[in-house]
Protein backbone atom coordinates (compact mmCIF):
# COMPACT_ATOMS: atom_id res chain seq x y z
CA UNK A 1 33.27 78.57 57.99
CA UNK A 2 36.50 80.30 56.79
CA UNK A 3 38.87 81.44 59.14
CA UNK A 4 40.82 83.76 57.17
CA UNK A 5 38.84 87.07 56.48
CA UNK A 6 39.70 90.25 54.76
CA UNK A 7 40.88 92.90 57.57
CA UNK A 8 40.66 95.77 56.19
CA UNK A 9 37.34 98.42 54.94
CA UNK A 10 37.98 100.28 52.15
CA UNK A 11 36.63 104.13 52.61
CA UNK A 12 35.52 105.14 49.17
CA UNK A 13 36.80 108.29 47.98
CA UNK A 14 36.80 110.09 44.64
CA UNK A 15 39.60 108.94 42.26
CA UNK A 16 41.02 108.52 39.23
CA UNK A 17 43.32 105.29 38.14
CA UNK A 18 45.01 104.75 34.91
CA UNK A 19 47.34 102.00 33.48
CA UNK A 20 50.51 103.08 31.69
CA UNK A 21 50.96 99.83 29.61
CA UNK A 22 54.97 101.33 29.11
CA UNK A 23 55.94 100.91 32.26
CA UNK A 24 53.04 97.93 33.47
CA UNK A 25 51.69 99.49 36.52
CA UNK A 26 48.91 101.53 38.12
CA UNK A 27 48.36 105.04 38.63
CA UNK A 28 46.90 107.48 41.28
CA UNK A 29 46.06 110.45 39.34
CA UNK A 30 44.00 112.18 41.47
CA UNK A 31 41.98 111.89 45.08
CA UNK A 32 42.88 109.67 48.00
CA UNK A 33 42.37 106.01 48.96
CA UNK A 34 42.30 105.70 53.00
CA UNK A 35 42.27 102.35 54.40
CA UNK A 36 40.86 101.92 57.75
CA UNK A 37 41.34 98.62 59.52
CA UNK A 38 39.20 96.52 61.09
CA UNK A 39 40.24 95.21 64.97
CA UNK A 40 40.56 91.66 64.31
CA UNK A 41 39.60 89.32 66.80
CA UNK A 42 41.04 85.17 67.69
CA UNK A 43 37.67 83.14 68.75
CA UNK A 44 39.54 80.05 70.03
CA UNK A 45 36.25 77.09 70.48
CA UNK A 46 36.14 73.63 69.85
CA UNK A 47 32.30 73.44 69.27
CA UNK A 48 31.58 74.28 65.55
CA UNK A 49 27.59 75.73 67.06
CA UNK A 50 29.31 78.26 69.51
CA UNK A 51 31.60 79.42 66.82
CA UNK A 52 28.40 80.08 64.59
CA UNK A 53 26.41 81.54 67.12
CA UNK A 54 29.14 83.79 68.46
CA UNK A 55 29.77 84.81 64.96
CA UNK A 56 25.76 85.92 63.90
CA UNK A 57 25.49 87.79 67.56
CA UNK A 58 28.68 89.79 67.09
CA UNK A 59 27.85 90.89 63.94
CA UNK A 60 24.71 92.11 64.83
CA UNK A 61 26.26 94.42 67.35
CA UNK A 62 29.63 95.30 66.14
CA UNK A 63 28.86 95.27 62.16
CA UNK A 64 31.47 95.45 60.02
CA UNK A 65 34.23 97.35 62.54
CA UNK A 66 35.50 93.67 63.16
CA UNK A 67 37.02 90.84 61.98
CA UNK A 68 36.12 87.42 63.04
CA UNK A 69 39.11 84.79 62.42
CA UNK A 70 37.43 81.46 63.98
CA UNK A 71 40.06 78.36 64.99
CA UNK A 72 39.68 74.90 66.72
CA UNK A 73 43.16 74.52 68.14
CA UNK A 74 45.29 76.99 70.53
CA UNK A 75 48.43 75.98 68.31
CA UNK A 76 46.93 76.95 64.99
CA UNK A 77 45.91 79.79 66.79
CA UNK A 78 49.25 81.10 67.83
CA UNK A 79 51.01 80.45 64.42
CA UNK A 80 48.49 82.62 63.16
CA UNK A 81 49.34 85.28 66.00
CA UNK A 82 52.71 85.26 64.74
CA UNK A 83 52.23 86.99 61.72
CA UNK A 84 48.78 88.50 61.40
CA UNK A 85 47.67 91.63 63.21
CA UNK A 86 45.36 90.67 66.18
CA UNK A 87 43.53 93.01 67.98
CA UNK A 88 41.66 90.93 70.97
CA UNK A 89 42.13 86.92 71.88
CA UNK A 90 38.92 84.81 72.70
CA UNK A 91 39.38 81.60 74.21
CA UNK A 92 37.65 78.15 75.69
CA UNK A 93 39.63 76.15 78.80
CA UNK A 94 39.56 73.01 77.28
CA UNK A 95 41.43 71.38 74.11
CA UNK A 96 42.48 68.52 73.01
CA UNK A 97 45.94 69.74 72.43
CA UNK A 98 46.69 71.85 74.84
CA UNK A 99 44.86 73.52 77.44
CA UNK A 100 43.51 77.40 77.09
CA UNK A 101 45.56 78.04 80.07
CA UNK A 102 49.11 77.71 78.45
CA UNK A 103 47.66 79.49 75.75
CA UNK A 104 46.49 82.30 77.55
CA UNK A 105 50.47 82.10 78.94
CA UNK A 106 52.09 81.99 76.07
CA UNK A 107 49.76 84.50 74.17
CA UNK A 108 50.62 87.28 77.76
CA UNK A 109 54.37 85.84 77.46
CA UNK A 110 54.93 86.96 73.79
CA UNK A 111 52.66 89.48 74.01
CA UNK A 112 51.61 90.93 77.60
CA UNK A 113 49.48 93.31 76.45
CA UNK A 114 47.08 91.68 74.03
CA UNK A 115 43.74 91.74 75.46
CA UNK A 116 43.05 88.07 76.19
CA UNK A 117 39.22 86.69 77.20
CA UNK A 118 38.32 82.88 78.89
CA UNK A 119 35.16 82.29 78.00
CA UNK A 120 34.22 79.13 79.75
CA UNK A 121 31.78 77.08 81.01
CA UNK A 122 33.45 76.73 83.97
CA UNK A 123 33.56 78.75 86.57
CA UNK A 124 36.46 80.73 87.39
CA UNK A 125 39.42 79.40 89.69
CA UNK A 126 42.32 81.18 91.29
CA UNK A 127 44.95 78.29 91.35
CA UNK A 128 44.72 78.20 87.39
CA UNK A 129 46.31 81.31 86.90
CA UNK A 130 49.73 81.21 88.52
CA UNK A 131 51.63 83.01 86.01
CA UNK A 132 49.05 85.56 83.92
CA UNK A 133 45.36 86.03 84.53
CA UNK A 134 43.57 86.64 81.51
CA UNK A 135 41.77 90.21 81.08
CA UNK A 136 38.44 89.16 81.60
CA UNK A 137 36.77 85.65 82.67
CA UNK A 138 33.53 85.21 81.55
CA UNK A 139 31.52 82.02 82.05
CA UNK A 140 29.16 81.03 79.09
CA UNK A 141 25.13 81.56 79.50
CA UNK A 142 22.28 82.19 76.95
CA UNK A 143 23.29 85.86 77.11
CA UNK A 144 26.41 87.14 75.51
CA UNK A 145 25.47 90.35 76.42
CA UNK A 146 28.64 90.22 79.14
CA UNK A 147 31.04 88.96 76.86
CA UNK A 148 30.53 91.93 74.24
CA UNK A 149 31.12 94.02 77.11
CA UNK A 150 34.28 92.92 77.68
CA UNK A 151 35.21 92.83 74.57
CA UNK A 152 34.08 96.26 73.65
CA UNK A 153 36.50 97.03 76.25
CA UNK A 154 38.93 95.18 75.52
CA UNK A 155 38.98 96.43 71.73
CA UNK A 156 39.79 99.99 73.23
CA UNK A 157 42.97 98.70 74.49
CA UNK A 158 44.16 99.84 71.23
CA UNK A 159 47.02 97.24 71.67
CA UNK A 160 47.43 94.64 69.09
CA UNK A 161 50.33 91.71 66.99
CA UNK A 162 51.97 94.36 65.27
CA UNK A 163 54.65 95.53 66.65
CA UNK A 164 56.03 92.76 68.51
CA UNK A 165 55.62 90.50 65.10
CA UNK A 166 58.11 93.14 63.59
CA UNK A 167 60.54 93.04 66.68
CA UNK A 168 60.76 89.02 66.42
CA UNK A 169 61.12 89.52 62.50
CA UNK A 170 64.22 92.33 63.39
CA UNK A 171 65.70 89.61 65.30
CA UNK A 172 65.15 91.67 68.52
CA UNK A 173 67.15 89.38 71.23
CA UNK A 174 64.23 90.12 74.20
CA UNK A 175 61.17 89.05 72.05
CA UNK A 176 63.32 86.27 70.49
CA UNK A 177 63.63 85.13 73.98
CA UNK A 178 60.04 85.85 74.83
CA UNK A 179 59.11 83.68 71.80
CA UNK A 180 61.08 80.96 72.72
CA UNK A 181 58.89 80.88 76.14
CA UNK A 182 56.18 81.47 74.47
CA UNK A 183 56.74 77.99 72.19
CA UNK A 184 57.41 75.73 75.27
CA UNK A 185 54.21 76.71 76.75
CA UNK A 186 52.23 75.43 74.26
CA UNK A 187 54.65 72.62 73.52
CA UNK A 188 56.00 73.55 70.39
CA UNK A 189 59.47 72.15 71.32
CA UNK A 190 61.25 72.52 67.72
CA UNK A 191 60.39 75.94 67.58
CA UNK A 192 61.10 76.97 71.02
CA UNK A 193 64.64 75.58 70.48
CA UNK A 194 65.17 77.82 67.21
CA UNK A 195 63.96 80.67 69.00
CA UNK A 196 66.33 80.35 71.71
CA UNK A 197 69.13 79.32 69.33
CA UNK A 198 68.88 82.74 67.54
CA UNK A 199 68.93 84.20 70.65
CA UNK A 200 72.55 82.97 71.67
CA UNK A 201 73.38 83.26 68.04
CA UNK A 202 72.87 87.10 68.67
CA UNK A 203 74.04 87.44 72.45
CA UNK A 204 76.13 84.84 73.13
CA UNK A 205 75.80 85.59 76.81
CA UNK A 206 72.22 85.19 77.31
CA UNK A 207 72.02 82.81 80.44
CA UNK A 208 68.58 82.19 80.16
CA UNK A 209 68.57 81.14 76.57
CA UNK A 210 71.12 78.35 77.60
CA UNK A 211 68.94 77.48 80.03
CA UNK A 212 65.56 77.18 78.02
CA UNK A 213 67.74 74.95 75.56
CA UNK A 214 68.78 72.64 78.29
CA UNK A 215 65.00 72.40 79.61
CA UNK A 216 63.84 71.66 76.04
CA UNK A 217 66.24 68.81 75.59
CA UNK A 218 66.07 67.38 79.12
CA UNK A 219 61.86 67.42 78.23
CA UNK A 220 62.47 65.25 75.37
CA UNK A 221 65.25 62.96 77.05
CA UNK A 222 68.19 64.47 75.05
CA UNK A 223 70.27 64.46 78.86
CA UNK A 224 73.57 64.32 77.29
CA UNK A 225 72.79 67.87 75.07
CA UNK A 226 70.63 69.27 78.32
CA UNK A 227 73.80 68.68 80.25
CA UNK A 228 75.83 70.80 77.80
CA UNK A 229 73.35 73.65 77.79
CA UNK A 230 73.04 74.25 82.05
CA UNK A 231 77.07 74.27 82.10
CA UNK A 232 76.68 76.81 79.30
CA UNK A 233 73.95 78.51 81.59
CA UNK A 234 75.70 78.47 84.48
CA UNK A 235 79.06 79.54 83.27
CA UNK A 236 77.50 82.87 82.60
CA UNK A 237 75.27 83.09 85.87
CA UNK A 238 77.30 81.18 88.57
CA UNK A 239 74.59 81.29 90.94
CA UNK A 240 71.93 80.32 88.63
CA UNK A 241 69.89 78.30 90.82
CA UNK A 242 67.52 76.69 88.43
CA UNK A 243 70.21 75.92 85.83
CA UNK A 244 71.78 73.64 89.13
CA UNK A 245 68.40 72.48 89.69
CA UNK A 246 68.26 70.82 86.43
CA UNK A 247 71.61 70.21 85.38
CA UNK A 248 71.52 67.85 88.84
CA UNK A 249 67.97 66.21 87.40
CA UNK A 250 70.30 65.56 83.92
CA UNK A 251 72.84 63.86 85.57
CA UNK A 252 70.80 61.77 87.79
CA UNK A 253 68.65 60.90 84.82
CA UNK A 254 72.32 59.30 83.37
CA UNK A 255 72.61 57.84 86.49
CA UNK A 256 75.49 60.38 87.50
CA UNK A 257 74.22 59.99 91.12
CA UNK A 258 77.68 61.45 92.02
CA UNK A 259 77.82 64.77 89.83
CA UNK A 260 74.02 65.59 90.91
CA UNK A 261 75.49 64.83 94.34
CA UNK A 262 77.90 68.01 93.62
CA UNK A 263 75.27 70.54 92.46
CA UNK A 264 73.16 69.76 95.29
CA UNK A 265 76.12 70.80 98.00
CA UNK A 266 76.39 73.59 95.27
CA UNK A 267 72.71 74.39 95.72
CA UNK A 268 73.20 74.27 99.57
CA UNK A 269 74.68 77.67 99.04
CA UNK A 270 72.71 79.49 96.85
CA UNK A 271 69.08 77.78 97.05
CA UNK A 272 68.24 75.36 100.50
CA UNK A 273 64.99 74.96 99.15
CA UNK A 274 65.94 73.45 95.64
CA UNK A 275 69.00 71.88 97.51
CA UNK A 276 66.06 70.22 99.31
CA UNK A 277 64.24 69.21 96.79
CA UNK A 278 67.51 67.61 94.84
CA UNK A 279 68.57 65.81 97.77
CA UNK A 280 65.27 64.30 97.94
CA UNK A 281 65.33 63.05 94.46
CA UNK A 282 68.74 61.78 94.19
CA UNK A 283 67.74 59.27 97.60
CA UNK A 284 64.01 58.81 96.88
């Protein structure tokens, strides 16, 4: 099954081309070409028979208005995201490289307002969604007749890749940042870190881009470099209670017992709760 198909219909019109072999290119003499676009659509699966059976039913009610770009992995997924024009995300729960939870976060993180579907054969659960709920949950039965409701809804959202692709592309420093989020959810720790460094490269001052550097290198034990990156953080946002948090977690994982020590009593003012939390880590 390919997963790459042509997004566009052509609407044929009456027209005339010629070649001018003098200057080697094509000609519009006459009429109009108009191409509409097809809404393109992410099925996310991991069973090859779903994909195939999702693929013959859609067709037969949406025809040729849609596009049909069929992966195995939420990664592969949301490179393709990044520079294709998506129209609607469909997704499982369950991968082997990372779950469709974090995907459905980083997909609403990067883009909030992409219409994003679970379809599962699970059933639904509050506690999953702590930081976006998806658009519509649907769990999996012998009738898709509910999930090409949603989906027909969803497709009039009339939201899709576009734009924000072009705003990360401008270097725009919010969805630079956004991407960077959107990276670490998913675990793509290399590319989180570029995104982020372009983002101090263009504000300088951007606290939180420090600060998703330092968490990127304190994930993959790089303490020393984490270290450098909450300071950064924290010189910008003095009460930055997260950037403490963590810069205390760095230290202690050196075995600096004594300079977590101080961003606990630092945390004592601006955060009890994380000052808590650090205490109890430094003396577990």
């Amino acid at each position: 099954m390919k997963k790459e198909k042509d997004n566009s219909l052509i609407k044929k019109t009456d027209f005339l081309v010629k070649f001018d072999p003098k200057k080697k290119k094509t000609l519009i003499v006459r009429g109009l070409k108009e191409t509409v676009y097809k809404k393109v659509i992410l099925f996310v699966y991991r069973d090859d028979s779903v994909h195939r059976l999702f693929d013959e039913e859609i067709k037969g009610v949406f025809g040729n208005k849609i596009a049909i770009n069929h992966f195995y992995s939420p990664k592969n997924a949301f490179n393709y995201l990044l520079s294709n024009k998506v129209d609607l995300v469909i997704s499982e729960v369950l991968f082997e490289d990372i779950d469709g939870i974090s995907f459905l976060n980083a997909c609403k993180t990067l883009y909030f307002r992409l219409p994003f579907i679970i379809f599962s054969a699970y059933d639904y659960f509050e506690e999953w969604f702590k930081k976006f709920k998806p658009d519509f949950y649907i769990v999996i039965s012998s009738d898709f007749s509910e999930l090409f409701d949603a989906t027909n809804k969803c497709l009039e959202y009339n939201f899709n890749t576009d734009e924000t692709n072009l705003k990360i592309k401008q270097a725009e420093i919010g969805n630079l940042y956004n991407l960077g989020l959107a990276h670490y959810e998913i675990n793509n720790y290399n590319e989180a870190l570029q995104a982020f460094r372009e983002a101090v490269k263009i504000n300088p001052d951007h606290a939180k881009a420090f600060y998703g550097i330092g968490n990127i290198h304190m994930k993959l034990a790089r303490h020393s470099e984490a270290i450098e990156a909450f300071k950064q953080a924290i010189s910008l946002d003095s009460n930055f209670k997260d950037a403490h948090f963590n810069l205390g977690l760095s230290y202690l994982a050196l075995g600096q017992k004594s300079k977590a020590l101080e961003e606990y009593e630092i945390l004592q003012k601006v955060n009890a709760k994380l000052a808590e939390e650090l205490f109890n880590k430094i003396y577990k």
